[in-house]
C-alpha atoms as a PDB file:
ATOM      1  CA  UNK A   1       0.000   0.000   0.000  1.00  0.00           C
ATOM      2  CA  UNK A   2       1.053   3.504  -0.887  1.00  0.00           C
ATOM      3  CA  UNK A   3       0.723   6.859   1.100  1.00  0.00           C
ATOM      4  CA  UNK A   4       0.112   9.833   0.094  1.00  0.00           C
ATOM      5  CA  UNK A   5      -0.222  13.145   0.706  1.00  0.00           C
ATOM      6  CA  UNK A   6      -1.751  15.545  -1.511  1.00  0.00           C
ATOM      7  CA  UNK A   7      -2.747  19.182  -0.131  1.00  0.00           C
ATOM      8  CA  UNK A   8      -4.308  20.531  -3.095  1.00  0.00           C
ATOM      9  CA  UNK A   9      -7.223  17.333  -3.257  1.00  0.00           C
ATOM     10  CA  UNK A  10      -9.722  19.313  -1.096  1.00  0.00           C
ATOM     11  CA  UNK A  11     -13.100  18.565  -2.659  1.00  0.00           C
ATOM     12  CA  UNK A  12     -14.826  15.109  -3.748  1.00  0.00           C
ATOM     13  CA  UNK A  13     -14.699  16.320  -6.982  1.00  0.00           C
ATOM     14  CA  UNK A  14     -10.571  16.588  -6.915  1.00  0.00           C
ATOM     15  CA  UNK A  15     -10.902  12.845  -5.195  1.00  0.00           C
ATOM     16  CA  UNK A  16     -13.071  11.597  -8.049  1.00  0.00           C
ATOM     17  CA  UNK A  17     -10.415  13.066 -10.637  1.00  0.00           C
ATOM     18  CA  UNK A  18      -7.899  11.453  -9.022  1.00  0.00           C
ATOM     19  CA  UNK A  19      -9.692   7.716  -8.378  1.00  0.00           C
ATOM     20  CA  UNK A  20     -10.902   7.994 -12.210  1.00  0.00           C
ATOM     21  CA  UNK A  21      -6.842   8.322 -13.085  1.00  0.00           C
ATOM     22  CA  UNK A  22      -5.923   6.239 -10.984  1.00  0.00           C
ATOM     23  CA  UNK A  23      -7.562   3.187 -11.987  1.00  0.00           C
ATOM     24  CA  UNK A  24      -6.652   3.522 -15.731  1.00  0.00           C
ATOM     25  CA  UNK A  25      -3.596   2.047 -13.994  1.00  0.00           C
ATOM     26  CA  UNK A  26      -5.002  -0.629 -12.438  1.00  0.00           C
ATOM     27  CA  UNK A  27      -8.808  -0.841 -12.277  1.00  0.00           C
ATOM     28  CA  UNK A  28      -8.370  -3.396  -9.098  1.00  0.00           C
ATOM     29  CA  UNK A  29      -6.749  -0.981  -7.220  1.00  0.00           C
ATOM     30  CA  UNK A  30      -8.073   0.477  -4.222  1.00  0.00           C
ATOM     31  CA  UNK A  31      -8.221   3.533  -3.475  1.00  0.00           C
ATOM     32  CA  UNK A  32      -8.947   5.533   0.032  1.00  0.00           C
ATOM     33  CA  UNK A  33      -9.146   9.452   0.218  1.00  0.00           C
ATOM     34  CA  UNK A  34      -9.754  12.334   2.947  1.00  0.00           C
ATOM     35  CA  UNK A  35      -9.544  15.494   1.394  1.00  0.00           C
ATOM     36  CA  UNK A  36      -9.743  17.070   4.415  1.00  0.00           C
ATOM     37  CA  UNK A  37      -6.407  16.332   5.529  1.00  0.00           C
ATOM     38  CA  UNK A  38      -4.750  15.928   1.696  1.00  0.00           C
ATOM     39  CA  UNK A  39      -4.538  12.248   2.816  1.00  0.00           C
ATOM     40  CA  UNK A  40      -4.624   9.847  -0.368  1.00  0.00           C
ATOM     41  CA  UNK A  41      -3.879   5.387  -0.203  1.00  0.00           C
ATOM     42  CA  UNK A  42      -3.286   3.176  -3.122  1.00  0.00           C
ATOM     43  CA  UNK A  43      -3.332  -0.215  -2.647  1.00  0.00           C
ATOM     44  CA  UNK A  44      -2.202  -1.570  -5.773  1.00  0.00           C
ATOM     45  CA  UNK A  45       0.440  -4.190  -6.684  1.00  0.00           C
ATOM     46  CA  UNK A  46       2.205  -0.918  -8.612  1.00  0.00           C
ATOM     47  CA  UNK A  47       4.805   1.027  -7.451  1.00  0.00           C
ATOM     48  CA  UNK A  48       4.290   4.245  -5.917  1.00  0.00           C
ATOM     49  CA  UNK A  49       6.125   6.405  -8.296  1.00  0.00           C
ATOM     50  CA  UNK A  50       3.602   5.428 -11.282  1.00  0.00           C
ATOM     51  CA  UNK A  51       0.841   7.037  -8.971  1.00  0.00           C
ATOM     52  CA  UNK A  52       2.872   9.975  -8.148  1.00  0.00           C
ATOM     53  CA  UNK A  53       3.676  10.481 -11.914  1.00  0.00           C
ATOM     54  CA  UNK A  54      -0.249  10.216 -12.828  1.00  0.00           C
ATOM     55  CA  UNK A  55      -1.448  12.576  -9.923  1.00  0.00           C
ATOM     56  CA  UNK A  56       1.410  15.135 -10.413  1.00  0.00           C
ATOM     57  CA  UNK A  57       0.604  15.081 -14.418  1.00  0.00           C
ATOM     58  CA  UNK A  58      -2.910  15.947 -13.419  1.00  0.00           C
ATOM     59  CA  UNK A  59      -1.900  19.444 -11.701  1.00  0.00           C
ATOM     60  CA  UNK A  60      -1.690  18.288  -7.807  1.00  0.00           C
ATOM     61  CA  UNK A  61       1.106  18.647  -6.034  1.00  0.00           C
ATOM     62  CA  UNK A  62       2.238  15.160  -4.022  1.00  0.00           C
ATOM     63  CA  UNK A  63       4.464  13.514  -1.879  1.00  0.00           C
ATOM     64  CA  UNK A  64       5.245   9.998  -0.616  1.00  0.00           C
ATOM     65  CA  UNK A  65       4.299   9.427   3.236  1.00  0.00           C
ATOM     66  CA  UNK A  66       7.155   6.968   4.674  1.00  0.00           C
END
């Protein structure tokens, strides 16, 4: 599972864009968001960077929770 975190996803409509993107990569994936807190998890057998490349391309900034 990946973590995220993703300050400018503050709306259901920004977590919609996002979930729709994100499972062009892998339509099993799942996916959890609070955009209240910019918090954003992928569990998907990819790796994190393909998410972060995806998310980033759409106009949000993101970073990688350890």
């Amino acid at each position: 599972m990946s973590e995220f975190h993703v300050p400018g996803m503050k709306c259901q409509r920004c977590v919609s864009k996002i979930v729709e993107t994100v499972k062009t990569r892998d339509r099993e994936a799942i996916v959890v968001a609070d955009p209240s807190v910019g918090h954003l998890s992928i569990d998907s057998p990819l790796a994190a960077e393909q998410f972060e490349d995806i998310i980033s391309d759409l106009g949000y900034r993101i970073t990688r929770k350890p």
